[in-house]
C-alpha atoms as a PDB file:
ATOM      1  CA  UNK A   1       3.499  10.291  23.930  1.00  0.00           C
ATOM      2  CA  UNK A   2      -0.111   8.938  24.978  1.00  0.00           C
ATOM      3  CA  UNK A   3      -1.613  10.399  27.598  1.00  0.00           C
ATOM      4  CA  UNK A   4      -4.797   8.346  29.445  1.00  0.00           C
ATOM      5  CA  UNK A   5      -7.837  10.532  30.561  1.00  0.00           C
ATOM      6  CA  UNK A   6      -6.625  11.470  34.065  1.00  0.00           C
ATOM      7  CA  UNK A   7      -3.257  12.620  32.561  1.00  0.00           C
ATOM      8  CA  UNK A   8      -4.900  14.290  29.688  1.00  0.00           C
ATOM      9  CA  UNK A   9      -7.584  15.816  31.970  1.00  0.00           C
ATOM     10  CA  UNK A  10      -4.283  16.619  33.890  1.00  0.00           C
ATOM     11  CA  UNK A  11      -2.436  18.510  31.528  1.00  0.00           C
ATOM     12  CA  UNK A  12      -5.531  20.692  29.780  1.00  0.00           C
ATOM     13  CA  UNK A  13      -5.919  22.736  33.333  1.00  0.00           C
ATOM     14  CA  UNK A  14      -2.474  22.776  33.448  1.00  0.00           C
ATOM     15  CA  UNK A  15      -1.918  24.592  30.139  1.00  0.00           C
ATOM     16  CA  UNK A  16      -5.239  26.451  31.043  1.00  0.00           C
ATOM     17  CA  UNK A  17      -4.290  27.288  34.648  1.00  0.00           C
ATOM     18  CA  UNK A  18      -0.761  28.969  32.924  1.00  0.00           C
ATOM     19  CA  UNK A  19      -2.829  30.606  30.138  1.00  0.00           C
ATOM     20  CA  UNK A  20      -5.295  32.566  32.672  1.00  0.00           C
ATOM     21  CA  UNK A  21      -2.124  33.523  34.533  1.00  0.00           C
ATOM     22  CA  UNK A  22      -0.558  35.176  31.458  1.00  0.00           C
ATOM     23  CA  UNK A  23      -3.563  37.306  31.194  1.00  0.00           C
ATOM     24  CA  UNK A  24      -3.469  37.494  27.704  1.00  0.00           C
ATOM     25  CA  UNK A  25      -6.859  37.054  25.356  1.00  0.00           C
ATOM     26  CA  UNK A  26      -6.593  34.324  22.648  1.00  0.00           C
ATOM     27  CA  UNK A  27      -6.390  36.578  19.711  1.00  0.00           C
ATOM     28  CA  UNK A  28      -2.820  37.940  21.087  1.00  0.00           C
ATOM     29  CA  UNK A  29      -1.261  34.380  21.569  1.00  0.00           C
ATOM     30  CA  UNK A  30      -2.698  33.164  18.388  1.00  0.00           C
ATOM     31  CA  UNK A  31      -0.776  36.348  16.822  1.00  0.00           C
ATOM     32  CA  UNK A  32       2.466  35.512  18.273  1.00  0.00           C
ATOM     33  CA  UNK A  33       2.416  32.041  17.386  1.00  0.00           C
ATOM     34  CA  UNK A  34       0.901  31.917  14.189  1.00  0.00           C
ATOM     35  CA  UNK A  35      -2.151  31.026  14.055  1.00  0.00           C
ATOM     36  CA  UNK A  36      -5.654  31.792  15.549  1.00  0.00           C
ATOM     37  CA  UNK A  37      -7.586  32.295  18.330  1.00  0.00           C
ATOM     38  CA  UNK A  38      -9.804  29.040  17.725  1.00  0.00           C
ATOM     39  CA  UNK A  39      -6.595  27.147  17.234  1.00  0.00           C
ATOM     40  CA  UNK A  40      -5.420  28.215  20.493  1.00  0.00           C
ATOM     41  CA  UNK A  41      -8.462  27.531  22.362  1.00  0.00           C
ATOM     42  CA  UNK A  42      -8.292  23.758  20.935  1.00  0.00           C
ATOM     43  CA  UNK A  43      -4.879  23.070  22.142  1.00  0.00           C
ATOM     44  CA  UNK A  44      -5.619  24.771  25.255  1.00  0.00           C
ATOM     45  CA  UNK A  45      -8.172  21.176  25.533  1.00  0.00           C
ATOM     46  CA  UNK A  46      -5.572  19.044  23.379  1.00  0.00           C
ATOM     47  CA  UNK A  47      -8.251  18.824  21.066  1.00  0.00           C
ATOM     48  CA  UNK A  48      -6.703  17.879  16.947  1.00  0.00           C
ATOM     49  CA  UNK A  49      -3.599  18.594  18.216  1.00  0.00           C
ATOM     50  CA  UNK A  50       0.075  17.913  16.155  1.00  0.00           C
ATOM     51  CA  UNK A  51       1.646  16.006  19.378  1.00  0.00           C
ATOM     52  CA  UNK A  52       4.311  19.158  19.128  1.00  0.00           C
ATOM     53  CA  UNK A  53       1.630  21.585  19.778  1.00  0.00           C
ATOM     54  CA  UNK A  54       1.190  21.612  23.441  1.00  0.00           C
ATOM     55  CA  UNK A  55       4.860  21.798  23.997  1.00  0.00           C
ATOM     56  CA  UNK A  56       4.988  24.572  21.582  1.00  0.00           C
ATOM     57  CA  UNK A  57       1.902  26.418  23.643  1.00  0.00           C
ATOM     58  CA  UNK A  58       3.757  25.220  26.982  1.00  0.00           C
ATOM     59  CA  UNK A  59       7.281  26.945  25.774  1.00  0.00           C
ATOM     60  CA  UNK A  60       5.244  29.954  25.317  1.00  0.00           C
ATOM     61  CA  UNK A  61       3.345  30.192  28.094  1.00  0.00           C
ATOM     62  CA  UNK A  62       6.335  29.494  30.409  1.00  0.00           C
ATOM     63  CA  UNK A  63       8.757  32.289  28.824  1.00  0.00           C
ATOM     64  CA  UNK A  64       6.431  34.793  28.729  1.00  0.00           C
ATOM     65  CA  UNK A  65       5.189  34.122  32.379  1.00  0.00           C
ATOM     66  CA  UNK A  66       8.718  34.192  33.638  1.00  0.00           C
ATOM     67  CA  UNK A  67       9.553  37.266  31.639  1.00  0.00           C
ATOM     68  CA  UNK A  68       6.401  39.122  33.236  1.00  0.00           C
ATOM     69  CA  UNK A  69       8.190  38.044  36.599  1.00  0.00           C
ATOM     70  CA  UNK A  70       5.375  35.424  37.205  1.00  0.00           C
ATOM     71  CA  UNK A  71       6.082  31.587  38.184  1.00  0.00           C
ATOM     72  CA  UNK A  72       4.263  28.944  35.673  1.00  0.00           C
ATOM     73  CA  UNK A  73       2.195  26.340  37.405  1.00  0.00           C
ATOM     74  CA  UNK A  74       4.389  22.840  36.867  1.00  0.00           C
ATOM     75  CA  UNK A  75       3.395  20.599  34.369  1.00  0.00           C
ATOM     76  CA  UNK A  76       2.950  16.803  35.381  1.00  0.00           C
ATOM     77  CA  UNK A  77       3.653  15.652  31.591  1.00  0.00           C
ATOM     78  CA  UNK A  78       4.758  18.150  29.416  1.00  0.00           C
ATOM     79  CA  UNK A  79       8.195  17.813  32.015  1.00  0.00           C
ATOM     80  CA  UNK A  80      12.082  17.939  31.117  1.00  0.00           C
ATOM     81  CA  UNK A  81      14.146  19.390  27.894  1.00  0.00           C
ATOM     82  CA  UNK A  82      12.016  18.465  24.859  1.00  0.00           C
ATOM     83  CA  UNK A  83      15.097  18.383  22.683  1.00  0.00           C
ATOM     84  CA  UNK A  84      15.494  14.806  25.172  1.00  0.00           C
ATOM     85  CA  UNK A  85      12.337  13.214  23.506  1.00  0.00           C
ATOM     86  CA  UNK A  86      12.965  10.901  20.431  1.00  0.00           C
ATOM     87  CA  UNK A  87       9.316  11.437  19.450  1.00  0.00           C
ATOM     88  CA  UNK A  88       9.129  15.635  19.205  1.00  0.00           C
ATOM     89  CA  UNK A  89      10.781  16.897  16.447  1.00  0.00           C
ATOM     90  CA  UNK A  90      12.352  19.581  18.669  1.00  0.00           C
ATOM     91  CA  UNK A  91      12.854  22.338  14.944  1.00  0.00           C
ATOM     92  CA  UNK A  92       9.332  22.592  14.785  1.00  0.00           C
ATOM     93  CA  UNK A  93       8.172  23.568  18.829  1.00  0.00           C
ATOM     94  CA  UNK A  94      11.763  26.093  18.359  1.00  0.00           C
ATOM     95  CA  UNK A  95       9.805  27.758  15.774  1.00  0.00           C
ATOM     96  CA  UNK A  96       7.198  28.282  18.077  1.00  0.00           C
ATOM     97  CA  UNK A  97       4.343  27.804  15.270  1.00  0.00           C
ATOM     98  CA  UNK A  98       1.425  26.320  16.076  1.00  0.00           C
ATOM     99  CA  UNK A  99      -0.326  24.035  13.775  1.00  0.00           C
END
């Protein structure tokens, strides 16, 4: 999946705009997926990314929103059942292991 600038602009508030509304600091998501706070913060801007790693961070982000009773903002890319796209390798975002 290739995103141009407006769609990749697009999707980093989007991730961002769901991360401030969980409320949590970096160092707690980087715990609970596996890795650190300055890994988080670079997928939060799609920067060096694995291309499962924002769907991994969006999976997150919308489960624990929903379980805290909160609506995620909607995603213009990272859309639809991931297990539907050829090019994910859907094993490693069920994990839920970030890079």
């Amino acid at each position: 999946m290739s995103l141009n600038k407006k769609e990749r602009e697009r999707t980093i508030n989007e991730l961002q705009s769901n991360f401030r509304l969980l409320g949590k600091s970096l160092a707690e998501v980087a715990i609970q997926l596996g890795t650190t706070p300055q890994r988080v913060a670079e997928i939060l801007k799609l920067e060096n990314v694995a291309i499962e790693d924002p769907w991994i961070l969006r999976q997150y982000l919308n489960e624990q929103l929903v379980q805290m009773g909160r609506k995620p903002f909607p995603y213009s890319k990272l859309t639809g059942d991931y297990h539907a796209y050829w090019f994910l390798n859907s094993s490693i975002i069920e994990r839920q292991v970030l890079s």
